[in-house]
Protein backbone atom coordinates (compact mmCIF):
# COMPACT_ATOMS: atom_id res chain seq x y z
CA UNK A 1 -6.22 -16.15 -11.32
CA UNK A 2 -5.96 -13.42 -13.92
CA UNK A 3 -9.26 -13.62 -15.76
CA UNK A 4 -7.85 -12.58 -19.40
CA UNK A 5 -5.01 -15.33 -18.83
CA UNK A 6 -2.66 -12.21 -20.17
CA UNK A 7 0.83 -12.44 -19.06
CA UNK A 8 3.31 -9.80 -20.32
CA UNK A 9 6.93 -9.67 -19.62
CA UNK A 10 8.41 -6.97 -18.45
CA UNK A 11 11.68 -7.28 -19.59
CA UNK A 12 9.94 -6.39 -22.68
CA UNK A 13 8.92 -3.29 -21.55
CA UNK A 14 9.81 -0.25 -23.77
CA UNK A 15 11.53 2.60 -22.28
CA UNK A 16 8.66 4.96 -21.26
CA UNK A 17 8.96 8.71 -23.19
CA UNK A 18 9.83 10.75 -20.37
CA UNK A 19 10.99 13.30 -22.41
CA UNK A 20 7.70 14.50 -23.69
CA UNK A 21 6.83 15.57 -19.65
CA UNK A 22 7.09 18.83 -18.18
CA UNK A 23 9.30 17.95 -15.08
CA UNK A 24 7.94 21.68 -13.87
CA UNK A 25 4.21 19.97 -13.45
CA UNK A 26 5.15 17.06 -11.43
CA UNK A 27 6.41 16.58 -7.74
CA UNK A 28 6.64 12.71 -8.78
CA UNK A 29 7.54 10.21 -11.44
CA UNK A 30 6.44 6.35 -12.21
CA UNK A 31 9.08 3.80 -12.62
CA UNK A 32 7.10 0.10 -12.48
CA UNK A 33 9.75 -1.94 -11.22
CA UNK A 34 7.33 -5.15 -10.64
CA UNK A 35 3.66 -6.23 -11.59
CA UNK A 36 1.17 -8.00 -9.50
CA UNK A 37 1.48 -9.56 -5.96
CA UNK A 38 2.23 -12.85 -4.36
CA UNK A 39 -1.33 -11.88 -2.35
CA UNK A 40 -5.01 -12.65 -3.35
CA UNK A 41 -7.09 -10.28 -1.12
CA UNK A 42 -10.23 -10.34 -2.27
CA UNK A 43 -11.28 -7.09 -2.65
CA UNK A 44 -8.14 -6.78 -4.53
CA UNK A 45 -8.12 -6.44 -8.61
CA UNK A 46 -4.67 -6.05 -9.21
CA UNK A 47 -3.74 -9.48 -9.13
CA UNK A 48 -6.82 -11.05 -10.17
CA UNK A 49 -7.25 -8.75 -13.29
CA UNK A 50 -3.86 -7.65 -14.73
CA UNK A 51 -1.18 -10.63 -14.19
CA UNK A 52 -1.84 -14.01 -13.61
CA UNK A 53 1.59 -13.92 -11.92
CA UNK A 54 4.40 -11.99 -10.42
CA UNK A 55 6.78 -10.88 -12.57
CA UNK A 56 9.60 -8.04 -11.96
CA UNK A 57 11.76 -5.99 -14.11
CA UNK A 58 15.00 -6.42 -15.14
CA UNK A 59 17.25 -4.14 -12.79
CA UNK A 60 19.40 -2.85 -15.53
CA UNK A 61 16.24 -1.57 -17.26
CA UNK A 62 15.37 0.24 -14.10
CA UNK A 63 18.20 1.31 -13.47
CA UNK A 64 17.93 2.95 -17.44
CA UNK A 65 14.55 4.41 -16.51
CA UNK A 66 15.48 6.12 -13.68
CA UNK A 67 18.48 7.82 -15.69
CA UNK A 68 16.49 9.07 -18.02
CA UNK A 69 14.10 10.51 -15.92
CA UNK A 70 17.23 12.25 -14.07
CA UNK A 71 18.16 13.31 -17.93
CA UNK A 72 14.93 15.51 -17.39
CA UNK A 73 15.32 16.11 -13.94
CA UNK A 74 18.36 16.83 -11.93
CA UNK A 75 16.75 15.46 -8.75
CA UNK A 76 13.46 13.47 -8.72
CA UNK A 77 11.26 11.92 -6.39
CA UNK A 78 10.59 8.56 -7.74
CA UNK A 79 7.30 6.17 -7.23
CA UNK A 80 7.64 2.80 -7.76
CA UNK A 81 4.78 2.13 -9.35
CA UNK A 82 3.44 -1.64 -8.01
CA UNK A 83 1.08 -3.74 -6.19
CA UNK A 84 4.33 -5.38 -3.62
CA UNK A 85 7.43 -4.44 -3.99
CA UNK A 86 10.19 -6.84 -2.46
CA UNK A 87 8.11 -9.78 -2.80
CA UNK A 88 11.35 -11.07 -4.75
CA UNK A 89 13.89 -10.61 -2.38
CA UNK A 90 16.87 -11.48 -3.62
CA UNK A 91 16.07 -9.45 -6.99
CA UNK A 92 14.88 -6.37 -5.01
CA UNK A 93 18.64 -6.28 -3.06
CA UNK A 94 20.12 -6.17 -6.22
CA UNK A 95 18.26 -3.18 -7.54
CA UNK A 96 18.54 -1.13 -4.42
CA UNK A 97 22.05 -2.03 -4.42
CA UNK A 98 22.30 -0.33 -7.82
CA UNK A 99 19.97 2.43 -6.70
CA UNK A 100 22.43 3.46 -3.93
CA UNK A 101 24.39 4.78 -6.83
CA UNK A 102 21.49 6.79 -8.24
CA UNK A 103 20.83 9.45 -5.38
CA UNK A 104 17.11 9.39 -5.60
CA UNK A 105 14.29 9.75 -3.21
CA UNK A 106 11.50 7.18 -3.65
CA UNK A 107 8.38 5.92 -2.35
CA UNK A 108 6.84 2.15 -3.17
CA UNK A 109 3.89 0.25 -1.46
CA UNK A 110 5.18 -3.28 -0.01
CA UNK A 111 3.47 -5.64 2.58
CA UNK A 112 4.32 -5.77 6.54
CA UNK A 113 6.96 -8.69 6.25
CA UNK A 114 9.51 -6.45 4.93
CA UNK A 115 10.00 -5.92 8.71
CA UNK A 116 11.13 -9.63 9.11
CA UNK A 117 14.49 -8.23 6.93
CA UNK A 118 16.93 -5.91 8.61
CA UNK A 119 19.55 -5.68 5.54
CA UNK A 120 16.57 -5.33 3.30
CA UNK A 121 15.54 -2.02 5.38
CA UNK A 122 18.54 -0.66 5.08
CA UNK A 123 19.13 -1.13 1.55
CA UNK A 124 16.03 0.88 1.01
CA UNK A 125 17.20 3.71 3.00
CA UNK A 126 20.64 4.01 1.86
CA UNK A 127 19.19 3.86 -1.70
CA UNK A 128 17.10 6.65 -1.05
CA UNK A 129 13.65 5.15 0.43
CA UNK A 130 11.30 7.87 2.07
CA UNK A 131 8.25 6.19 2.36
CA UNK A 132 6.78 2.80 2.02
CA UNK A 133 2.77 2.32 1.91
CA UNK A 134 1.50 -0.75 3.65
CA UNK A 135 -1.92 -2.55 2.96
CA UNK A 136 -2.51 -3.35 7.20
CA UNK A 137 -6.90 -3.15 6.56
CA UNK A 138 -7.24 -3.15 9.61
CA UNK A 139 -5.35 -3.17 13.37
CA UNK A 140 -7.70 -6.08 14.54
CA UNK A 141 -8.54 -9.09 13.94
CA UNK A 142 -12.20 -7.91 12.98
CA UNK A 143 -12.46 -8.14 9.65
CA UNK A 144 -9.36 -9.83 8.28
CA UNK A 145 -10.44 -13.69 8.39
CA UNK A 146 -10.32 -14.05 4.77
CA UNK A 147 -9.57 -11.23 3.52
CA UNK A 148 -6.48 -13.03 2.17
CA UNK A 149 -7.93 -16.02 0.43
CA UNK A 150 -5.21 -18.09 -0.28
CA UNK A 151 -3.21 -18.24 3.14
CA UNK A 152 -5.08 -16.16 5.17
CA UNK A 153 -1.83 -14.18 5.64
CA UNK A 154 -2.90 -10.59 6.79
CA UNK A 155 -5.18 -12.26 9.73
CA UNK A 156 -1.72 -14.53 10.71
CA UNK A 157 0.09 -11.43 10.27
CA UNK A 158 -1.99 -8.97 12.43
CA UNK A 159 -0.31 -9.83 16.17
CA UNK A 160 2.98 -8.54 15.06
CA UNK A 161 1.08 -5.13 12.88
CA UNK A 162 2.35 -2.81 15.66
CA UNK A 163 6.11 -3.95 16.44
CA UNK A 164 6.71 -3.93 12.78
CA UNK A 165 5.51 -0.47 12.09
CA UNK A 166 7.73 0.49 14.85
CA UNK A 167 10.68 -1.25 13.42
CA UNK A 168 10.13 -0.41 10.07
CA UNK A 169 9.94 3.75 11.04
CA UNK A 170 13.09 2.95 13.56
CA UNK A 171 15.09 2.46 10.33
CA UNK A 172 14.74 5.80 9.07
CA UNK A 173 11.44 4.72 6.68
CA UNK A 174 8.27 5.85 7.56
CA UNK A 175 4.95 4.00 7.05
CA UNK A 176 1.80 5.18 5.29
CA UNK A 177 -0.92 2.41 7.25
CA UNK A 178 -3.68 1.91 4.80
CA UNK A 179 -6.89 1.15 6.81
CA UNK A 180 -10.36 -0.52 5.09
CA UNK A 181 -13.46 0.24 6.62
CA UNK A 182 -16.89 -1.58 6.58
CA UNK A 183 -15.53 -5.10 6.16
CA UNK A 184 -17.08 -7.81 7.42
CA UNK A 185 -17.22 -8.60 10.83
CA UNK A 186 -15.86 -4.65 11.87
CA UNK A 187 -18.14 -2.90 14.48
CA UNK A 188 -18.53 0.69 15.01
CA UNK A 189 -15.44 0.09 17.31
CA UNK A 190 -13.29 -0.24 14.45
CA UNK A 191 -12.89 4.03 13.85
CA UNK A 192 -11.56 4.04 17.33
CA UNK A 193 -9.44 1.28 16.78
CA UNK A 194 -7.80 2.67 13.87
CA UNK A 195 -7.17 6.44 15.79
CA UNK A 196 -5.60 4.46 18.76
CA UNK A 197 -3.28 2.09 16.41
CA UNK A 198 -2.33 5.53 14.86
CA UNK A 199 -1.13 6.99 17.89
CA UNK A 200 0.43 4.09 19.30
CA UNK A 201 2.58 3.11 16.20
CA UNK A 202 3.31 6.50 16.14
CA UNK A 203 2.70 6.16 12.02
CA UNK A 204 3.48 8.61 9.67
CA UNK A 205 1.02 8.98 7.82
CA UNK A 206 -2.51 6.92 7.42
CA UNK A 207 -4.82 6.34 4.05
CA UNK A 208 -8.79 5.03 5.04
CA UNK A 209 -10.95 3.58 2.10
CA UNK A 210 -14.31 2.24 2.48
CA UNK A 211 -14.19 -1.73 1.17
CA UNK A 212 -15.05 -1.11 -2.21
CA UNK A 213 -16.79 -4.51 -4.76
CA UNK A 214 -14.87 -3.46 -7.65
CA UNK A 215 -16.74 -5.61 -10.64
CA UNK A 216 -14.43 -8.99 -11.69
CA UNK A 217 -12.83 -9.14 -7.95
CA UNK A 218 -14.07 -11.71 -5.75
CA UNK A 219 -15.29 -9.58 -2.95
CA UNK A 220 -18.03 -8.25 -6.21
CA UNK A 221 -19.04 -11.86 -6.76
CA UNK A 222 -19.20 -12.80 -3.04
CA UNK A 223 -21.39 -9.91 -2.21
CA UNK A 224 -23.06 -10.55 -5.83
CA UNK A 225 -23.79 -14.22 -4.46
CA UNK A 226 -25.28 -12.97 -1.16
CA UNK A 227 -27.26 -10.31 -2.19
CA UNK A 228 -25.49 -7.49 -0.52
CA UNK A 229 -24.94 -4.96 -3.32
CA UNK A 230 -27.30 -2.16 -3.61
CA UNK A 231 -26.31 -0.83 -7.21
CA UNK A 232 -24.94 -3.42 -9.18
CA UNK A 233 -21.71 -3.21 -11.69
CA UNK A 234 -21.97 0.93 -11.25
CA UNK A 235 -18.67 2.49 -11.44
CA UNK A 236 -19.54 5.30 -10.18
CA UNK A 237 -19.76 4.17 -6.55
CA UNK A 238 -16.10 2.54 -7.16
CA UNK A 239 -14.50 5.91 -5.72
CA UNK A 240 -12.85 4.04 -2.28
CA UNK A 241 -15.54 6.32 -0.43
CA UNK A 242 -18.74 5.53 -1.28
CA UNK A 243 -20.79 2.62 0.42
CA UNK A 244 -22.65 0.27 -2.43
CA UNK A 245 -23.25 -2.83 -0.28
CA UNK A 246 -24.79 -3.75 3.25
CA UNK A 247 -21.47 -4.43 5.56
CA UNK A 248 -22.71 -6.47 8.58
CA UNK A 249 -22.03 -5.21 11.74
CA UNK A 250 -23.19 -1.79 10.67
CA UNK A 251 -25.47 0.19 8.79
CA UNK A 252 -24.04 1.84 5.45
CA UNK A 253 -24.99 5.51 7.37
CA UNK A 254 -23.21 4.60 10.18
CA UNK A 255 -19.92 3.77 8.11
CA UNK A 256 -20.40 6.77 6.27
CA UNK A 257 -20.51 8.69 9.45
CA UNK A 258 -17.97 6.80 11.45
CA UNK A 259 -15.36 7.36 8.67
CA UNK A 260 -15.91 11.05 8.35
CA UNK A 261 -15.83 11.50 12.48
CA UNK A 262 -13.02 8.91 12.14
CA UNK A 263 -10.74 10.90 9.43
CA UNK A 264 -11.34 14.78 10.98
CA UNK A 265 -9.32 12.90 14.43
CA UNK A 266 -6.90 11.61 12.52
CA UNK A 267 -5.78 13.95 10.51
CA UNK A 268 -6.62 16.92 12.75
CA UNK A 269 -3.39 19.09 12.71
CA UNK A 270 -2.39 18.82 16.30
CA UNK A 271 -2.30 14.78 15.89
CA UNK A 272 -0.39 14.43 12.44
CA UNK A 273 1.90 16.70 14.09
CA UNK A 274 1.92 14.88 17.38
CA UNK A 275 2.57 11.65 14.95
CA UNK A 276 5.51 12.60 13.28
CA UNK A 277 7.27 14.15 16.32
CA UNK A 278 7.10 10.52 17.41
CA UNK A 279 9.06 9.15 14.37
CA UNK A 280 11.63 11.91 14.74
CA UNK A 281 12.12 11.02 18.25
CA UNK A 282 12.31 7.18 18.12
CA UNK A 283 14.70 7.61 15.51
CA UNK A 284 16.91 9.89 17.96
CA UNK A 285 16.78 7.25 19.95
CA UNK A 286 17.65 4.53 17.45
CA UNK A 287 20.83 6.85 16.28
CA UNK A 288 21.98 7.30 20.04
């Protein structure tokens, strides 16, 4: 529940001053085409903090944005700027239908069940989709009982984690697998876990973060409550990398360690590389 009780519309939104940018200075621009997320992960503050539901933009008004960011610059590459895209379906075919139109390149984070949608997939090529980040935590079950408070949805989800990467990139879209380390129940296991998922989805690219207790979520009062954080309500240890609590199947030095041995494999040259020749080729495949 969003703690201020705050809800703002965004059909209200006003049409964001692009004009005052120097397109020169930026290899990206911010549309928001939805706020919040059908979710509640717990380590999450997105949807506990800024909406207490989830509310999307009128697709004409997008549409607008995007224009006049094109007014500014002849060809952009376009973030969508929220928590889940597509978690309105029908609304998100219309605006990709539109954005076919546009001839933009974009990139938007969205959860795995946009693999259970075929037409969906290919709207978001056709209308220019690149790149789609993916909140997956983790490619076990270790660690993600919970995680998802309401439903439990990622652990329900995890069994099918691989086959949908693999269909999602077979579409022409590849995936950006965002990994959390240090959550509950993970082993030292998990770094080795995460390297082997890599290769074997063949995904395109991978972010890690260290579970971070970011104050007002309820992973901060959980861990509050059990007397697991070692530096209370400090910001400065909100960075996604540093370790301010004691996880449970590990020390805090060995995640620190793990996730540096972990991230030099993973994005050592030869295996990005090795990674992406493995998109290119499945999607040979898929064409022929």
């Amino acid at each position: 529940m969003n703690r201020s009780g705050y809800y703002f519309d965004l059909a209200d939104a006003p049409m964001p001053r692009f004009e005052l940018l120097s397109p020169e200075k930026y290899n990206r621009f911010t549309v928001q085409t939805s706020r919040g997320c059908p979710h509640l992960c717990e380590f999450c503050a997105s949807s506990v903090l800024l909406t207490p539901k989830y509310s999307v933009k009128p697709v004409e008004k997008v549409i607008a944005e995007i224009r006049r960011i094109k007014s500014i610059c002849e060809h952009p590459f376009i973030e969508f700027a929220d928590d889940n895209s597509f978690a309105a379906r029908a609304h998100y075919k219309k605006l990709l239908a539109a954005l076919r139109d546009e001839h933009v390149k974009w990139f938007t984070e969205a959860d795995i069940s946009i693999a259970d949608d075929p037409e969906l997939l290919d709207l978001m090529r056709e209308s220019g989709c690149r790149q789609v980040l993916i909140g997956l935590e983790s490619p076990t079950v270790a660690g993600l009982n919970g995680i998802e408070i309401r439903q439990n949805w990622k652990l329900k989800r995890q069994p099918s984690y691989l086959a949908a990467v693999r269909f999602i990139q077979s579409r022409g879209i590849t995936v950006n697998g965002c990994f959390i380390f240090g959550m509950d129940g993970q082993t030292p296991a998990i770094f080795d876990d995460v390297v082997r998922f890599a290769e074997q989805a063949g995904l395109y690219d991978v972010q890690v973060t260290v579970m971070t207790a970011f104050p007002g979520t309820p992973l901060y009062d959980r861990l509050e409550r059990e007397g697991r954080l070692t530096e209370k309500r400090n910001w400065r240890k909100c960075t996604l990398f540093d370790v301010n609590y004691r996880p449970t199947h590990m020390t805090a030095r060995e995640l620190e360690l793990g996730m540096i041995d972990m991230a030099r494999r993973l994005y050592e040259p030869a295996f990005v590389e090795s990674r992406r020749r493995t998109f290119k080729s499945r999607m040979r495949d898929d064409e022929n």
